[in-house]
Protein backbone atom coordinates (compact mmCIF):
# COMPACT_ATOMS: atom_id res chain seq x y z
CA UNK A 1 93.51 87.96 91.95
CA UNK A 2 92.39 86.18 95.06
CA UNK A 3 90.31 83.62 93.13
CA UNK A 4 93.14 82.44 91.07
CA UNK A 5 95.91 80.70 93.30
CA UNK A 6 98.51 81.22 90.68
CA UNK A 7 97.98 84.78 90.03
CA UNK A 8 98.51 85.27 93.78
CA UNK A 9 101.97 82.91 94.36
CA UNK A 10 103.28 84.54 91.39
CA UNK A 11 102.48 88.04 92.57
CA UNK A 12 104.36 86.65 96.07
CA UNK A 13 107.47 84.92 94.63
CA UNK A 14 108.67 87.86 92.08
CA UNK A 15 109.35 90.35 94.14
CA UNK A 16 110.44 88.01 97.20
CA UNK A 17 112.90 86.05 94.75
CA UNK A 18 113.94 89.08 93.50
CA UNK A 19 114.87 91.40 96.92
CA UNK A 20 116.00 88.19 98.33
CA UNK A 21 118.54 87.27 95.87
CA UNK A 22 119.76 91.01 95.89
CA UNK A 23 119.73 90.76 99.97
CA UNK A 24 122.19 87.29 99.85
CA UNK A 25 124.05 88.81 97.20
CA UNK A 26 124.79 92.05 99.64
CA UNK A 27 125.00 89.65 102.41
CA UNK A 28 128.01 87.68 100.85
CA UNK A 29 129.95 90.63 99.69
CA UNK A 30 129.92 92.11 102.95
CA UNK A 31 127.60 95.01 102.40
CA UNK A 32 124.90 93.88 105.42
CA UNK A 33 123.48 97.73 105.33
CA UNK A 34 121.96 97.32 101.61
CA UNK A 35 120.58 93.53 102.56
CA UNK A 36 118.42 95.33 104.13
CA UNK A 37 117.73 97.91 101.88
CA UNK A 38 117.28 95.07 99.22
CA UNK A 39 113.76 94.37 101.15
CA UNK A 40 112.64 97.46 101.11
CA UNK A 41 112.55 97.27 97.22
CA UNK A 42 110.95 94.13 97.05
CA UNK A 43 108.63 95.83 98.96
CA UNK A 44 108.53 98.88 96.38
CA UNK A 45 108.69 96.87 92.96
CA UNK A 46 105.09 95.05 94.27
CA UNK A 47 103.29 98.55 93.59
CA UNK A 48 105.55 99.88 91.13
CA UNK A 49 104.42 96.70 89.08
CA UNK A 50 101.47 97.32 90.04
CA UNK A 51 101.17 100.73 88.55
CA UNK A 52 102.44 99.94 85.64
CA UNK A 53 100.52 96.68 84.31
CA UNK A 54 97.36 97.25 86.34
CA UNK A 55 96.58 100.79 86.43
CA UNK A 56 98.57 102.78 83.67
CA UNK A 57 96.99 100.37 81.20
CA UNK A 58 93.51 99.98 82.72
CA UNK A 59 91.72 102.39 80.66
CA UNK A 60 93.79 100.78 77.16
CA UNK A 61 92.59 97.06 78.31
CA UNK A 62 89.27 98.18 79.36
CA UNK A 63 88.46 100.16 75.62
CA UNK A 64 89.55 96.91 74.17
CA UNK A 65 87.17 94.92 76.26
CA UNK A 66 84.11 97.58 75.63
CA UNK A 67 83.69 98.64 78.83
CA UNK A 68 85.69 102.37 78.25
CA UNK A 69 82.59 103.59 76.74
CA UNK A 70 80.53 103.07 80.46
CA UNK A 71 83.20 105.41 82.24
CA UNK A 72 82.88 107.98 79.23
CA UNK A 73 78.69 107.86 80.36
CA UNK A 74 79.24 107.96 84.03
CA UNK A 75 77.96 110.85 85.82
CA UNK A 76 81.57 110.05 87.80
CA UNK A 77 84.18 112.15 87.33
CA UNK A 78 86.90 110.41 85.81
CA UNK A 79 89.49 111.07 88.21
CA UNK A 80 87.25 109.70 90.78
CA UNK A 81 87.47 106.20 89.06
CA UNK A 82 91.08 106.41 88.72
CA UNK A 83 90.90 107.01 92.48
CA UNK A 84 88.72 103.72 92.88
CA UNK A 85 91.00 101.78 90.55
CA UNK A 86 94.13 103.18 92.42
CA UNK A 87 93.12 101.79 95.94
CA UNK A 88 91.83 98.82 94.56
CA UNK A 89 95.18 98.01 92.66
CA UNK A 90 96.87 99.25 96.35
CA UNK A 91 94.55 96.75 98.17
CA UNK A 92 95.50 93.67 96.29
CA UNK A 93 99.16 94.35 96.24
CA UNK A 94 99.35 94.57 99.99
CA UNK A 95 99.54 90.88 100.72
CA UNK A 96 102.57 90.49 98.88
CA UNK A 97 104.04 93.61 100.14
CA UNK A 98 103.89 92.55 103.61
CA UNK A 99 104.92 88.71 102.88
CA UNK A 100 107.97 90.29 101.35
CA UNK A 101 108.82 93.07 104.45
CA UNK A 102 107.71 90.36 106.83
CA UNK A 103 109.70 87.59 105.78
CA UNK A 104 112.90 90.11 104.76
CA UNK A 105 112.78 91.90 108.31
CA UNK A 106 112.84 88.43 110.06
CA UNK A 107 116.14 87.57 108.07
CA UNK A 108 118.01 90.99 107.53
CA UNK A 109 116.32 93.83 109.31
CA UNK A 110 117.07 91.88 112.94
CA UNK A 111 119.23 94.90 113.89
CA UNK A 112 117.66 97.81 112.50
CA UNK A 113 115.95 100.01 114.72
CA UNK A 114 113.56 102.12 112.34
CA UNK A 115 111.66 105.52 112.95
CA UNK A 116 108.46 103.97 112.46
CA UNK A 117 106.44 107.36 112.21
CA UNK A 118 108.92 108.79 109.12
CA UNK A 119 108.80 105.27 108.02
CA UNK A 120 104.99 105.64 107.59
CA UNK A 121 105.09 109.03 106.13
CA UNK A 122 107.48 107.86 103.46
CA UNK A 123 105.70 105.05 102.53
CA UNK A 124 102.47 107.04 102.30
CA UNK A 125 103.61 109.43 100.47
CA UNK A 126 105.59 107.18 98.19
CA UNK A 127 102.41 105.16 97.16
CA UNK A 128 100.29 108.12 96.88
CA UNK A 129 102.71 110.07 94.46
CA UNK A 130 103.19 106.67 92.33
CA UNK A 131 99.57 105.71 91.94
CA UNK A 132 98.81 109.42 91.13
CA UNK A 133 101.66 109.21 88.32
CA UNK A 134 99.53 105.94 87.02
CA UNK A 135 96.80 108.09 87.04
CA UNK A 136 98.46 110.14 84.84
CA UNK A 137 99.69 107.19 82.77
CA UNK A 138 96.20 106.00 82.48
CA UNK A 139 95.10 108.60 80.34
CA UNK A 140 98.58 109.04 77.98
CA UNK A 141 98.31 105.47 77.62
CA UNK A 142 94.83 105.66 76.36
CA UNK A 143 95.78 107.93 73.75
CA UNK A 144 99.01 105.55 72.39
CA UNK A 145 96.82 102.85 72.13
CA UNK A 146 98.75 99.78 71.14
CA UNK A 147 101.98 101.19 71.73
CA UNK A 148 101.45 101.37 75.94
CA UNK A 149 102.25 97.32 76.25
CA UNK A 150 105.50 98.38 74.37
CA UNK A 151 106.15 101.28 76.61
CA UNK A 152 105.42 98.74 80.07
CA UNK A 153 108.17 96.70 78.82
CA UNK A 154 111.02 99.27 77.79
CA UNK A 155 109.72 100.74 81.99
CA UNK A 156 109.65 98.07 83.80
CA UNK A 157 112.98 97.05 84.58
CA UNK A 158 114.73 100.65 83.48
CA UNK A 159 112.76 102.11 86.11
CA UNK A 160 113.88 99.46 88.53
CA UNK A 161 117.43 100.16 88.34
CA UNK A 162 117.75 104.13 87.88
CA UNK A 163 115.06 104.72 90.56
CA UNK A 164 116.81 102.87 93.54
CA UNK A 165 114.66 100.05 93.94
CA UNK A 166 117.97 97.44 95.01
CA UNK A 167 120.64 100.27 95.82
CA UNK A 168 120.90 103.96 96.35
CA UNK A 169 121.09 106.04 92.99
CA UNK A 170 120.77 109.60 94.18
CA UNK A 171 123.05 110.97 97.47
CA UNK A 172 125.76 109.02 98.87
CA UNK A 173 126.62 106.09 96.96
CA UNK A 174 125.12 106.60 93.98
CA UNK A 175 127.17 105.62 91.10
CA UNK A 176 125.34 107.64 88.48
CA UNK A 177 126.59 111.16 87.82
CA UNK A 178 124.76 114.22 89.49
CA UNK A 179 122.65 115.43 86.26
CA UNK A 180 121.27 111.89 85.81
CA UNK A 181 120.34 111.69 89.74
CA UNK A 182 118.34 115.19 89.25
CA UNK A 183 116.43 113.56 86.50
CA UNK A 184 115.40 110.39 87.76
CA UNK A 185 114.25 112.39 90.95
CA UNK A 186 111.43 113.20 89.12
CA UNK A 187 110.46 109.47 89.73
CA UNK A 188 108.45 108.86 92.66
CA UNK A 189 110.07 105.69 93.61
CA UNK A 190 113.62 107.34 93.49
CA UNK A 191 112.57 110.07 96.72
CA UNK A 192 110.38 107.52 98.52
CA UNK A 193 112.94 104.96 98.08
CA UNK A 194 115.76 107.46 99.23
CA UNK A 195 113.48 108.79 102.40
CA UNK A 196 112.17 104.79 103.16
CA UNK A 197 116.50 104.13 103.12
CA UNK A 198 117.28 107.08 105.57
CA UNK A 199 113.72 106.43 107.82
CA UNK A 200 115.00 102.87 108.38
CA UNK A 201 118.87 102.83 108.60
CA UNK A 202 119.25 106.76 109.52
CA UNK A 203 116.17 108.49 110.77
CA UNK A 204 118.52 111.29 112.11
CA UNK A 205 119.47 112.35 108.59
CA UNK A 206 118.92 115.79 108.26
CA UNK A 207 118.39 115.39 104.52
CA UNK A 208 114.81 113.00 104.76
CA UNK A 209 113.10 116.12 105.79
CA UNK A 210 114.03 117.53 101.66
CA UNK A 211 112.86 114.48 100.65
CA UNK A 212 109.65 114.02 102.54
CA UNK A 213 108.80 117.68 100.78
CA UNK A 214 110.18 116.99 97.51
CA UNK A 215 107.57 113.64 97.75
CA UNK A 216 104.88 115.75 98.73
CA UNK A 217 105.28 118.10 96.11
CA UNK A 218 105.27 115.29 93.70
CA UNK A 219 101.72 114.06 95.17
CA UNK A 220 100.32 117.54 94.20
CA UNK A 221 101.31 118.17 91.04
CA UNK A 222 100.89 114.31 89.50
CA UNK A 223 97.67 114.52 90.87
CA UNK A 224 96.53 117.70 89.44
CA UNK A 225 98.09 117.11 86.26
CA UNK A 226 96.19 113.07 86.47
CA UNK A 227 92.66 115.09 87.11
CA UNK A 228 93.35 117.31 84.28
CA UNK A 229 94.34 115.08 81.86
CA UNK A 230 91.51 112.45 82.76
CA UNK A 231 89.06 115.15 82.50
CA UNK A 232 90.72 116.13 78.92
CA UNK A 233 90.26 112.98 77.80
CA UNK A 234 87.09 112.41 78.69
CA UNK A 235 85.71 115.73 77.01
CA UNK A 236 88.10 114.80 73.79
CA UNK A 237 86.24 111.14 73.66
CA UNK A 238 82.57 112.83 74.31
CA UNK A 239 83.68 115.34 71.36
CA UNK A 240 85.54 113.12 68.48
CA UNK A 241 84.12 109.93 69.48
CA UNK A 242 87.13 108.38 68.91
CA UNK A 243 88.76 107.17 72.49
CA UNK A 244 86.16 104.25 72.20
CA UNK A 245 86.66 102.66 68.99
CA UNK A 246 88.90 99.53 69.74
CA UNK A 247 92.15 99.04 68.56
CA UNK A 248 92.91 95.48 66.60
């Protein structure tokens, strides 16, 4: 990514186009409070994008370029190069990340005077509980085959809207009715974006303690169910034989 300039300015300019048009819209409407908030979802869609065309589709890409068949050989558990792939992927999307929160809290988070501990603790366990649900991903994805480009696509941007990423969709403000809130919950974005909102604008809220539990919950169970299914898989190719034969 760092070798090839245009990989790296479009990685940049997506999500800071994106949460700065959404913070100038806010801006002009007189809603200053979600400017703000627009920034921290550029900040968000970086990884979430991330996730999804980097490390959900990994192992897919990687059986159609031969190399699937090394991991299923490794003496490494699979989870453990999940892991590897996970801070990698978390390592090049940082630049952008901070370009974006940079740049945004020099324009609209001026007046904002943040928790900066819960702020940390939100984001950590915001990035931990997504890149453990690409984890996850990884290995469904493998066994879809062709269809996992499809499923990126029909993600992407649904994700982006129901989970929060430009305005609040669960609590106060949400304009999504309470079943739907419950079940895009179960997205790690829509908690970490939630706790990241009340860490910045309202670290008193009573309520970011539920969420800061309700994200670490999340981090458990995505990550035991990622090891289990990446272990599955792995016996299933060793058995059948058929998780490395390439798709065309």
């Amino acid at each position: 990514m760092y070798g090839e300039p245009l990989w790296f300015a479009v990685g940049v300019a997506f999500p800071l186009f994106s949460s700065f048009g959404f913070a100038f819209l806010y801006r002009s409407s007189g809603a200053s409070a979600l400017a703000g908030f627009a920034v921290l979802g550029g900040i968000a869609v970086s990884f979430w994008s991330n996730v999804v065309w980097s490390m959900a589709s990994q192992f897919y890409w990687d059986k159609q370029e031969g190399l699937f068949e090394i991991y299923l050989v490794s003496p490494a558990p699979t989870s453990a190069i999940l892991a590897g792939m996970s801070l990698g992927g978390f390592l090049g999307t940082l630049p952008s990340a901070l370009l974006v929160g940079l740049v945004g809290w020099r324009y609209f988070g001026s007046s904002v005077s943040p928790s900066w501990g819960l702020v940390g603790a939100s984001f950590a366990l915001t990035i931990v509980a997504l890149y453990a649900l690409g984890m996850l991903l990884a290995s469904l994805y493998l066994a879809y085959g062709r269809q996992a480009e499809s499923l990126n696509d029909a993600v992407q941007s649904t994700v982006s809207m129901f989970s929060g990423l430009y305005f609040p969709t669960i609590g106060v403000g949400s304009p999504f009715p309470f079943a739907l809130q419950v079940g895009v919950s179960l997205i790690p974005f829509t908690i970490g974006m939630d706790a990241l909102r009340k860490s910045v604008f309202a670290p008193a809220d009573p309520r970011l303690g539920l969420d800061l539990l309700v994200l670490a919950a999340l981090c458990v169970g995505f990550v035991v169910a990622a090891r289990r299914m990446a272990e599955y898989m792995r016996m299933k190719g060793r058995r059948d034989g058929t998780l490395a034969v390439r798709l065309r």
